[in-house]
C-alpha atoms as a PDB file:
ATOM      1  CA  UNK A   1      67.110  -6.432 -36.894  1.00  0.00           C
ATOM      2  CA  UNK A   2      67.432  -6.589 -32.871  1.00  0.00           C
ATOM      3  CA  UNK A   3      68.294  -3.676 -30.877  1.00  0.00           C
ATOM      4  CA  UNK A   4      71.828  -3.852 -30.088  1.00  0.00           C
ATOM      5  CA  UNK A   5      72.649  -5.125 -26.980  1.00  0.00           C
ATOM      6  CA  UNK A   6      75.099  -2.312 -24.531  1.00  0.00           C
ATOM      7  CA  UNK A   7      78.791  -2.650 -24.493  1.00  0.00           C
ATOM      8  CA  UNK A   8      80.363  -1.523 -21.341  1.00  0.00           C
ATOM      9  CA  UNK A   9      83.012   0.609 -20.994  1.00  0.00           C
ATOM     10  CA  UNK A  10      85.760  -0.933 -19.182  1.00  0.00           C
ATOM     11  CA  UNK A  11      86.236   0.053 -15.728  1.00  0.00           C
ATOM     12  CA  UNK A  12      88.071  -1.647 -12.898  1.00  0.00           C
ATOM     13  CA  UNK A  13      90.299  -4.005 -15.084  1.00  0.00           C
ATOM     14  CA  UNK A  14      90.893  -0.564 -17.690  1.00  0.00           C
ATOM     15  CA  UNK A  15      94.244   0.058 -15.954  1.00  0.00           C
ATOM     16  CA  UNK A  16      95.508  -3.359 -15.986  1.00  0.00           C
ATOM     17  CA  UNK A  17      94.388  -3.529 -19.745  1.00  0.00           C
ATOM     18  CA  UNK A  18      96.398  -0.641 -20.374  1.00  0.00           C
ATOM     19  CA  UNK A  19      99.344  -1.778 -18.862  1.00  0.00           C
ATOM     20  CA  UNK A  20      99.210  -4.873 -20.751  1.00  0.00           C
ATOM     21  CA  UNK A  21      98.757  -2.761 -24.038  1.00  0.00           C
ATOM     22  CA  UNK A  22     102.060  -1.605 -23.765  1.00  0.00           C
ATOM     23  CA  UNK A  23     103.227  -4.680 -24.333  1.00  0.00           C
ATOM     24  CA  UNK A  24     103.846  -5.157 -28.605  1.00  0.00           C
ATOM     25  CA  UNK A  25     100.742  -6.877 -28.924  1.00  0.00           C
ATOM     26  CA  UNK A  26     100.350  -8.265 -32.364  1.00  0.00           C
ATOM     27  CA  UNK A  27     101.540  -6.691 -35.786  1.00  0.00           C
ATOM     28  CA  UNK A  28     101.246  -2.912 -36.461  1.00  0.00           C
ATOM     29  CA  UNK A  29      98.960  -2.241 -39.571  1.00  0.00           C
ATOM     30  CA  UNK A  30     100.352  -0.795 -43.007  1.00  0.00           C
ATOM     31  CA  UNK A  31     100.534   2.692 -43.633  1.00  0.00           C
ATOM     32  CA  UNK A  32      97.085   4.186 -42.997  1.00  0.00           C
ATOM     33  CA  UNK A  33      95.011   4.742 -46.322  1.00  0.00           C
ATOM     34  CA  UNK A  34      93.333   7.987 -47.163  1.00  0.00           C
ATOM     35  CA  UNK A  35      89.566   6.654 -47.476  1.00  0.00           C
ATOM     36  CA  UNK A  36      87.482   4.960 -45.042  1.00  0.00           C
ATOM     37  CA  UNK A  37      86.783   6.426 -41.803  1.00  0.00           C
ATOM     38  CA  UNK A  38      88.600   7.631 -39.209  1.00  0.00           C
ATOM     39  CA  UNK A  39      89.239   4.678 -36.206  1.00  0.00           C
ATOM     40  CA  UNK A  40      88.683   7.076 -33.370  1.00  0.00           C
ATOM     41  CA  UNK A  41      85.322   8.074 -34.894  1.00  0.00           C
ATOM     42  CA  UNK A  42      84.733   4.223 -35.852  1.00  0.00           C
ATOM     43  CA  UNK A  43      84.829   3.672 -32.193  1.00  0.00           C
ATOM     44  CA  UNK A  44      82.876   6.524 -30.920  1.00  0.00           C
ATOM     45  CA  UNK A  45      79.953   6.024 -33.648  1.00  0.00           C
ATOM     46  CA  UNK A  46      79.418   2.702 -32.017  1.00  0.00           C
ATOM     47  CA  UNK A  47      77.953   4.682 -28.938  1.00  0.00           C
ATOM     48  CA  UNK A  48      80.254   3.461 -26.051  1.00  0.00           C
ATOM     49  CA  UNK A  49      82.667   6.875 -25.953  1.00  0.00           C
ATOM     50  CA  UNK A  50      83.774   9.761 -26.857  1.00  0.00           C
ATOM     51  CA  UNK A  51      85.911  10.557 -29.457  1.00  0.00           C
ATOM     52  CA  UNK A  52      88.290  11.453 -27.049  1.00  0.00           C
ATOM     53  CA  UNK A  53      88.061   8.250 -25.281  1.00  0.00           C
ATOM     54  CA  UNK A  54      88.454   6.687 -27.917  1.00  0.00           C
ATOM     55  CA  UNK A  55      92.040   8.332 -28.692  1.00  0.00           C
ATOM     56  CA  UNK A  56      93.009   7.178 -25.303  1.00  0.00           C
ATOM     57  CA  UNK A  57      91.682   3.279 -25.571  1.00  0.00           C
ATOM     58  CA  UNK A  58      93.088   3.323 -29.153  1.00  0.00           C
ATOM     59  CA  UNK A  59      96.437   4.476 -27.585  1.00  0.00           C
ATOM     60  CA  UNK A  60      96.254   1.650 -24.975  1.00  0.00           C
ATOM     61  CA  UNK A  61      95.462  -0.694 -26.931  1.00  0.00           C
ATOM     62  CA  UNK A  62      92.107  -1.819 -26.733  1.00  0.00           C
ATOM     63  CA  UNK A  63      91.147  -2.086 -30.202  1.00  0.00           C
ATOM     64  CA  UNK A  64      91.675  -4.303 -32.852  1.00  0.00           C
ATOM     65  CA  UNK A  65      91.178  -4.526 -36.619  1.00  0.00           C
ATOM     66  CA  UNK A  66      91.074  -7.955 -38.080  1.00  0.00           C
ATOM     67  CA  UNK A  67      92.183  -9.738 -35.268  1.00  0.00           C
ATOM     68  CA  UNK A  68      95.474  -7.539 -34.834  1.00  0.00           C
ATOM     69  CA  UNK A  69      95.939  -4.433 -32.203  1.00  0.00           C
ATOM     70  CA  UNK A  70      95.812  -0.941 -34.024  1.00  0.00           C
ATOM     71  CA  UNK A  71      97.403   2.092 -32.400  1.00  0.00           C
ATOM     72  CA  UNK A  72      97.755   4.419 -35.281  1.00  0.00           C
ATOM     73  CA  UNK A  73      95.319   7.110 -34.650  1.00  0.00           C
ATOM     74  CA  UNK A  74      95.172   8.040 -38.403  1.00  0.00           C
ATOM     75  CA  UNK A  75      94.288   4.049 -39.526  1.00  0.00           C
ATOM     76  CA  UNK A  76      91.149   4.331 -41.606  1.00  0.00           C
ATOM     77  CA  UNK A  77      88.932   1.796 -41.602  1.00  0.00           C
ATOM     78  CA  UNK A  78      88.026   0.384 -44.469  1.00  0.00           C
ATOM     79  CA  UNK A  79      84.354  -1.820 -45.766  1.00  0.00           C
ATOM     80  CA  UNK A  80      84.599  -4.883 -44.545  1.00  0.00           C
ATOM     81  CA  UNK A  81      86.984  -4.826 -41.814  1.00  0.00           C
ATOM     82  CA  UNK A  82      86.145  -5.965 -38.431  1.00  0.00           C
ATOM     83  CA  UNK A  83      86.726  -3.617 -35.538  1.00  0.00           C
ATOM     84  CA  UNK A  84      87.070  -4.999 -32.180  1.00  0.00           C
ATOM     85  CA  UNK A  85      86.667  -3.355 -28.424  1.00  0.00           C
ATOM     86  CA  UNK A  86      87.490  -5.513 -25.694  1.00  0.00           C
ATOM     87  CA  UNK A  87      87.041  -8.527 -28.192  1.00  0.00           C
ATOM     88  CA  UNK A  88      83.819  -7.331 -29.500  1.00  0.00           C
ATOM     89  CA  UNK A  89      82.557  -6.559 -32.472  1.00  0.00           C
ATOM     90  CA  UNK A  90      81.669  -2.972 -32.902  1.00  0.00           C
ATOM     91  CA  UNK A  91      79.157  -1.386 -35.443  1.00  0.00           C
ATOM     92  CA  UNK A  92      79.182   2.269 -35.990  1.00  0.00           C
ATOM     93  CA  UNK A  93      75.715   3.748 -35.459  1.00  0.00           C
ATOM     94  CA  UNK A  94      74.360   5.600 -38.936  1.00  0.00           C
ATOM     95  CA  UNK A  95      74.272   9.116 -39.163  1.00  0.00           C
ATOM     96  CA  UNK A  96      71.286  10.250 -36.404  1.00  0.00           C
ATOM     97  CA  UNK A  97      69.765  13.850 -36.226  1.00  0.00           C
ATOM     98  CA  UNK A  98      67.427  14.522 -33.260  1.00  0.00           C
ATOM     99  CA  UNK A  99      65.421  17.911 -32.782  1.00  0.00           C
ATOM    100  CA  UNK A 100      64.383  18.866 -29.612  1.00  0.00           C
ATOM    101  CA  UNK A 101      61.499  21.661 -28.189  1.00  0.00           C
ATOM    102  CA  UNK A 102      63.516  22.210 -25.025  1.00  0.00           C
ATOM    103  CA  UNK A 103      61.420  22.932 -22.155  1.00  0.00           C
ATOM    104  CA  UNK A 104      62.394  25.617 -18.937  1.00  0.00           C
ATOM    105  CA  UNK A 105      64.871  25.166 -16.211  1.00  0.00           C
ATOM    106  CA  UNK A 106      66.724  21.726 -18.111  1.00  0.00           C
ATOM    107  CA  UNK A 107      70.266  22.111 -18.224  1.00  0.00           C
ATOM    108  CA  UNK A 108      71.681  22.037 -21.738  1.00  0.00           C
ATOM    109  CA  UNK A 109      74.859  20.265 -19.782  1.00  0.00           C
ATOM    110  CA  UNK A 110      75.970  18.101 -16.954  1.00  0.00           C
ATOM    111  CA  UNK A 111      78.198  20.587 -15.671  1.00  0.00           C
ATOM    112  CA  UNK A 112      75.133  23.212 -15.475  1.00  0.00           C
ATOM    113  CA  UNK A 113      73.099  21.008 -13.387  1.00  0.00           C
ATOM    114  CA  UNK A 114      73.011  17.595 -11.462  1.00  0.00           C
ATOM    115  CA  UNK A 115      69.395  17.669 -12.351  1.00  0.00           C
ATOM    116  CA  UNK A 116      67.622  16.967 -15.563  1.00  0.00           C
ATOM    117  CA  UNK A 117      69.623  17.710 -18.142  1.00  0.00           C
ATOM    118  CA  UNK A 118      68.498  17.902 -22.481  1.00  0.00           C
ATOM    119  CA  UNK A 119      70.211  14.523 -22.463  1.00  0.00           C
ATOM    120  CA  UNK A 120      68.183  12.916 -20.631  1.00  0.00           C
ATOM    121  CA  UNK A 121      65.065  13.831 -22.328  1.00  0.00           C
ATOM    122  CA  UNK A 122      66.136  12.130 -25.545  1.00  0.00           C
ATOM    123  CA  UNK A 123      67.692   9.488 -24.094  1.00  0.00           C
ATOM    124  CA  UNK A 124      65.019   6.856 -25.801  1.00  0.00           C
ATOM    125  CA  UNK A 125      65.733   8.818 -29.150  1.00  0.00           C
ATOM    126  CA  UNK A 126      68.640   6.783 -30.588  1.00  0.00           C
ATOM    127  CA  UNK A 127      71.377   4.525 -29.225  1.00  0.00           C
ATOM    128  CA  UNK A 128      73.890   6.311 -31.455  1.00  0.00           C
ATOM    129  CA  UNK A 129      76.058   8.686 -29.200  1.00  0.00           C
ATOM    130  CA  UNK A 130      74.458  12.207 -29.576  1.00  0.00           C
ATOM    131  CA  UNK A 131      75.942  15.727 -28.976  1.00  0.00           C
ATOM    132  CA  UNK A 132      74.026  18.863 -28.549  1.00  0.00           C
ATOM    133  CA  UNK A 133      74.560  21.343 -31.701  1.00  0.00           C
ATOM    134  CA  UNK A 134      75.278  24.709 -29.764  1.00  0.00           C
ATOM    135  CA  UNK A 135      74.225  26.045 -26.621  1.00  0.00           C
ATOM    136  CA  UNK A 136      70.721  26.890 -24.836  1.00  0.00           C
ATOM    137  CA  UNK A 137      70.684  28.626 -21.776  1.00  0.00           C
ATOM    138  CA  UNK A 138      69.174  26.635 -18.267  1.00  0.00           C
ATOM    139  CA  UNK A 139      66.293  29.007 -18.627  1.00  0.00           C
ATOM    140  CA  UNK A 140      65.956  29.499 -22.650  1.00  0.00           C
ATOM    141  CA  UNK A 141      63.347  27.232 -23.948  1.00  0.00           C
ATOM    142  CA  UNK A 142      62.974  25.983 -28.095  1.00  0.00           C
ATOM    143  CA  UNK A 143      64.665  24.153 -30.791  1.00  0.00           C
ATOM    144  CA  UNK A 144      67.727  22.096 -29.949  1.00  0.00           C
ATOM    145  CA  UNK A 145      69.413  20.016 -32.752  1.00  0.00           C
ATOM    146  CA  UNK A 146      71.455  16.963 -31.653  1.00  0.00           C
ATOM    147  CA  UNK A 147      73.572  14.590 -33.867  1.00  0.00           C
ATOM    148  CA  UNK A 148      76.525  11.843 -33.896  1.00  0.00           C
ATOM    149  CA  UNK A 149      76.921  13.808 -37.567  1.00  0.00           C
ATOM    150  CA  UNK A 150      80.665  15.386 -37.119  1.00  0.00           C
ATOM    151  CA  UNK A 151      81.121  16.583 -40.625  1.00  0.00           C
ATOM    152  CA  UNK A 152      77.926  18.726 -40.072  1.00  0.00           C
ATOM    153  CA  UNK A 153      78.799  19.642 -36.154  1.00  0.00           C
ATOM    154  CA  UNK A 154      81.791  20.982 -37.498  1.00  0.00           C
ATOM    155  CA  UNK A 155      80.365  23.389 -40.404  1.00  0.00           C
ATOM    156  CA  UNK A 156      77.761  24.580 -38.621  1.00  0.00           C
ATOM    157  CA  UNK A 157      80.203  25.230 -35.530  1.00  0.00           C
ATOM    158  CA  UNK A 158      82.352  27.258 -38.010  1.00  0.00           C
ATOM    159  CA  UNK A 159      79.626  28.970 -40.556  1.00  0.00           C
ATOM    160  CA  UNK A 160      76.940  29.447 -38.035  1.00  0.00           C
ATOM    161  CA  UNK A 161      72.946  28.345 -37.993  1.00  0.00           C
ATOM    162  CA  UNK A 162      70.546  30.992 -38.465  1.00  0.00           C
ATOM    163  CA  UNK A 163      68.492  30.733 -35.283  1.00  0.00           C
ATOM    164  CA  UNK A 164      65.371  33.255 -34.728  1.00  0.00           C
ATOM    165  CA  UNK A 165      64.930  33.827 -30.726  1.00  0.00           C
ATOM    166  CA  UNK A 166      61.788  35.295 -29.692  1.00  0.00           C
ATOM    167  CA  UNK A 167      62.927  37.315 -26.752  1.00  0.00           C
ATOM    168  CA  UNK A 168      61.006  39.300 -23.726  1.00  0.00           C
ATOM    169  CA  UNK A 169      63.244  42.516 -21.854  1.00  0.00           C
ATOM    170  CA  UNK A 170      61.911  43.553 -18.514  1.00  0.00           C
ATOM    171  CA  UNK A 171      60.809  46.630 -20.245  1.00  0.00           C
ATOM    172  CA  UNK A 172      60.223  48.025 -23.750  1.00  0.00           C
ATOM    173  CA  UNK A 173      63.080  48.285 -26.364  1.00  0.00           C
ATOM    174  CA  UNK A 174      63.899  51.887 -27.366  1.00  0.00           C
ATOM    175  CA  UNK A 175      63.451  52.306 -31.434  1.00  0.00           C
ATOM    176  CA  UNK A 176      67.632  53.395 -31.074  1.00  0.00           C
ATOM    177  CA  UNK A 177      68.930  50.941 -29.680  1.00  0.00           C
ATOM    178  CA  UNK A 178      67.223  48.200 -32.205  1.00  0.00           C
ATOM    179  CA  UNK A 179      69.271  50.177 -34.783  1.00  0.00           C
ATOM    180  CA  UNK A 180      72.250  50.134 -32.770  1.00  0.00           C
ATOM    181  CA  UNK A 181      72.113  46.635 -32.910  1.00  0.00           C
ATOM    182  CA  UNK A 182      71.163  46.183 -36.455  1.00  0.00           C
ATOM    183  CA  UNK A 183      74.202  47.977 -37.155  1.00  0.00           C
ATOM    184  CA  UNK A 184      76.715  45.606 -34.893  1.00  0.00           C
ATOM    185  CA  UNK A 185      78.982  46.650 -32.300  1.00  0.00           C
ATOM    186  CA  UNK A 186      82.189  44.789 -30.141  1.00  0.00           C
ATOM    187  CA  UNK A 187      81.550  43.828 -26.734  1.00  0.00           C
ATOM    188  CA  UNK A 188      85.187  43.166 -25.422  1.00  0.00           C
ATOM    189  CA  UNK A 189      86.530  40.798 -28.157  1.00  0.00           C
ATOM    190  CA  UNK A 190      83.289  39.220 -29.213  1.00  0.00           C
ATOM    191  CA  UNK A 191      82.169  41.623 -32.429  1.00  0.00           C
ATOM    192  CA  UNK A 192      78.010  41.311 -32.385  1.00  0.00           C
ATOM    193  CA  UNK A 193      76.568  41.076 -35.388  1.00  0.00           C
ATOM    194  CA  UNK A 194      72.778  39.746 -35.658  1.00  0.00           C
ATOM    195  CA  UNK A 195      71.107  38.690 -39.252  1.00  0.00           C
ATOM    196  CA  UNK A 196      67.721  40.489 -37.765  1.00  0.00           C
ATOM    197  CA  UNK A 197      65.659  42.166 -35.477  1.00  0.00           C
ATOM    198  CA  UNK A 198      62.397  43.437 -35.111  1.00  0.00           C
ATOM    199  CA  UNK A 199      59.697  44.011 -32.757  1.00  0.00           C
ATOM    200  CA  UNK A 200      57.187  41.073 -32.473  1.00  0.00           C
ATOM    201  CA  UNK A 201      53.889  42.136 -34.127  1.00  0.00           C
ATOM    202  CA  UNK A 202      50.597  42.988 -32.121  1.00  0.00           C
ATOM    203  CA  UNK A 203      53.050  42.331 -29.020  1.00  0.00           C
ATOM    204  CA  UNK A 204      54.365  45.213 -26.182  1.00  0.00           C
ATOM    205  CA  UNK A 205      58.306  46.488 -27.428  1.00  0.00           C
ATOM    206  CA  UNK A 206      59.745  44.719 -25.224  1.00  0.00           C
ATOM    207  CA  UNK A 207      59.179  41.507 -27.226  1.00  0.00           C
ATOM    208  CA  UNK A 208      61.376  41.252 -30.044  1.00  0.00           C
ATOM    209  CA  UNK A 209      62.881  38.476 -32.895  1.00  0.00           C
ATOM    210  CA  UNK A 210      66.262  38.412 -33.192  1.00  0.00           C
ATOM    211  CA  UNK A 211      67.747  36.345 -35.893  1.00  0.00           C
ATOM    212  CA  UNK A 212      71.679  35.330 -35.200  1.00  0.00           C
ATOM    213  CA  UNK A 213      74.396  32.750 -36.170  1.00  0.00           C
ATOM    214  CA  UNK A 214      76.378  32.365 -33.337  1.00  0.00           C
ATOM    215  CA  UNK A 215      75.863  29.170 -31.393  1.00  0.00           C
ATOM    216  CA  UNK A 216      76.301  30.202 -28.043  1.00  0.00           C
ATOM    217  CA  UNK A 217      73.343  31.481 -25.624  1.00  0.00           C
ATOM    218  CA  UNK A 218      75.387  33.683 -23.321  1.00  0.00           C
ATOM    219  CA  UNK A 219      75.905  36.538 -26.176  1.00  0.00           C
ATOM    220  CA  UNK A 220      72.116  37.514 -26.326  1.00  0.00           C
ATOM    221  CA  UNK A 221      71.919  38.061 -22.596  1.00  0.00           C
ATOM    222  CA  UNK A 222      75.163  40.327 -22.932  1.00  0.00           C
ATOM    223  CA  UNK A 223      73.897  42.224 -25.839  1.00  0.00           C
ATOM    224  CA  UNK A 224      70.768  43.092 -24.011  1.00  0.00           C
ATOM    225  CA  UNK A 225      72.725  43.751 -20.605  1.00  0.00           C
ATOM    226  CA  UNK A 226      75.043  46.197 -22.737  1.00  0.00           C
ATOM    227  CA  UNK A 227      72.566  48.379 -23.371  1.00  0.00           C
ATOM    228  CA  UNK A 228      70.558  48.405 -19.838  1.00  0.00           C
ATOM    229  CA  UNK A 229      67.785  45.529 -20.548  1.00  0.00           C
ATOM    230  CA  UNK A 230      67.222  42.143 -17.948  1.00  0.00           C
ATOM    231  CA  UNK A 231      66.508  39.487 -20.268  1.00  0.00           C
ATOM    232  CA  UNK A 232      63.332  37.882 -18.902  1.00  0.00           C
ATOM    233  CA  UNK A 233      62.557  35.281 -21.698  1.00  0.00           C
ATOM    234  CA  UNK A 234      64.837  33.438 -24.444  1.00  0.00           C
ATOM    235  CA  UNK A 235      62.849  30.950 -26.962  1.00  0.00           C
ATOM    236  CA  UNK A 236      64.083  29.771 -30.064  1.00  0.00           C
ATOM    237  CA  UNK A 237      61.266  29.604 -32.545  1.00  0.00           C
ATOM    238  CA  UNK A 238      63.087  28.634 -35.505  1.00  0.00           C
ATOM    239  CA  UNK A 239      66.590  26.615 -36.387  1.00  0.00           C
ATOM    240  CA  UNK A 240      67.644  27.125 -39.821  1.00  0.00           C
ATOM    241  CA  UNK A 241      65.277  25.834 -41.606  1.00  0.00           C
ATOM    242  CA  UNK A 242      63.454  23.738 -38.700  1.00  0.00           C
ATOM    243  CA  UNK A 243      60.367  25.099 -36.980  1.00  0.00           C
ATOM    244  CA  UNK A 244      58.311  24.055 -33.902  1.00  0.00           C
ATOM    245  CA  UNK A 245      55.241  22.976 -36.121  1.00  0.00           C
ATOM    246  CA  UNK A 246      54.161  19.928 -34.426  1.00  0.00           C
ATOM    247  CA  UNK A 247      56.522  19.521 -32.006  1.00  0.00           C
ATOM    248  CA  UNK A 248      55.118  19.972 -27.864  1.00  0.00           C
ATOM    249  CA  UNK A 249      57.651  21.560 -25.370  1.00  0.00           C
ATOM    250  CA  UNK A 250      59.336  18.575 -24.023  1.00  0.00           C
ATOM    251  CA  UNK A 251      59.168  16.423 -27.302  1.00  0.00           C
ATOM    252  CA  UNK A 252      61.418  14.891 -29.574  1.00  0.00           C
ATOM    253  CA  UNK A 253      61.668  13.870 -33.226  1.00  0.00           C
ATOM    254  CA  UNK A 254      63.957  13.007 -36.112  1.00  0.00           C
ATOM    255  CA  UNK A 255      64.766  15.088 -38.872  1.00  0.00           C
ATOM    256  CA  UNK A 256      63.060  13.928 -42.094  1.00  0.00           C
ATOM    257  CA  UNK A 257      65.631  12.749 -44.930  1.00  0.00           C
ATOM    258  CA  UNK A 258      64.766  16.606 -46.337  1.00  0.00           C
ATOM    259  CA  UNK A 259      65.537  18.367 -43.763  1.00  0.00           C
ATOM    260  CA  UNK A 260      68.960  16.527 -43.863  1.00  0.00           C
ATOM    261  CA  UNK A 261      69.565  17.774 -46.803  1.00  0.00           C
ATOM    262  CA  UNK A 262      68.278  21.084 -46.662  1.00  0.00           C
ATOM    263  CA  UNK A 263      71.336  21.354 -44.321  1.00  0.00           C
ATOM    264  CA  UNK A 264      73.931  20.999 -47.301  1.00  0.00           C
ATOM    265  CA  UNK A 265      72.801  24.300 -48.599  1.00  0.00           C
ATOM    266  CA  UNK A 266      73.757  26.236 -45.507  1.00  0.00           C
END
């Protein structure tokens, strides 16, 4: 099959589109079925917005299912229907899951940085419209999972993925405060709680693996700061059940159809 060629979002005739939307363009559709998927994700999984986006070109309306305009944000879409966006045809991307060995100083956002940013060093990884699973710090380096998968993005956003972080302090961790972390504290309203730590074997105590579920990047850095370390290095060695074996700082792959899976046990 061909690649598929870009659709372009609409731009300087989007307003006059809209206002032409609200117009009662063609029949509304019956009461929206239970199966299927989701429209607004129908649109988005076709790479040429966000969900969000979506919503608001659904709203306006942009879209069409079998020839007629749809405006119902809870229509599912059922096999075999044609979806239209700006009269073309739209084909959700499948499922895509992208791991990344993030390298130093890349921003894991646009809003971090107007310089390189994670997304644009897996740009030429899929077509399918990717989000970054969690958060990695400008300066933290290792694993970073991206997918267009929201069923998983949203489990793993509310159970947690084991990460293990090998971390460097600016000096060497004190044997009480490793047990005052092992045993969890609150720092304002965020409780800490970490799966693990240790200190890194044949390496000076102030290098230590810390094993955590929270997604974020910022809560290591305040841990640390809490108790009167600098953090000097953040690098996440290990992602659930992903490692870097194989994978150079900088580089991409896909997950195997495995380590999909593997993720259904989390």
């Amino acid at each position: 099959m061909g690649a598929k060629k870009p659709i372009n979002k609409p731009t300087s005739f989007r307003q006059d589109r809209i206002k032409k939307s609200n117009l009662k363009v063609g029949a509304k559709p019956s009461a929206p079925k239970k199966d299927g998927i989701r429209l607004n994700k129908y649109v988005a999984n076709s790479g040429i917005c966000s969900r969000r986006e979506a919503d608001t070109y659904i709203a306006s309306g942009l879209v069409t299912v079998n020839g007629k305009v749809v405006n119902v944000m809870g229509y599912m879409v059922q096999p075999g229907e044609e979806v239209k966006f700006d009269g073309r045809r739209l084909q959700p991307d499948p499922p895509t899951y992208v791991l990344l060995n993030k390298p130093k100083s890349v921003a894991s956002t646009n809003s971090e940085s107007k310089g390189l940013t994670v997304m644009d060093l897996i740009a030429n990884a899929s077509s399918a419209n990717l989000k970054p699973v969690g958060r990695l710090g400008r300066n933290a380096t290792g694993l970073f999972l991206f997918t267009n998968d929201d069923q998983l993005m949203n489990k793993l956003h509310k159970k947690g993925m084991p990460r293990l972080f090998h971390i460097e302090l600016d000096k060497n961790l004190k044997a009480a405060d490793i047990q005052k972390i092992k045993e969890g504290f609150t720092l304002g309203e965020k409780t800490i709680q970490v799966e693990e730590i240790s200190y890194v074997a044949n390496k000076p105590k102030k290098e230590v693996g810390l094993k955590i579920k929270n997604l974020g990047n910022s809560v290591i850095r305040e841990l640390f700061e809490h108790l009167g370390y600098q953090v000097v290095k953040v690098d996440c060695v290990t992602l659930a059940h992903l490692t870097k074996k194989d994978l150079p700082r900088g580089r991409w792959r896909t997950l195997t159809t495995e380590e999909i899976d593997l993720f259904s046990m989390l």
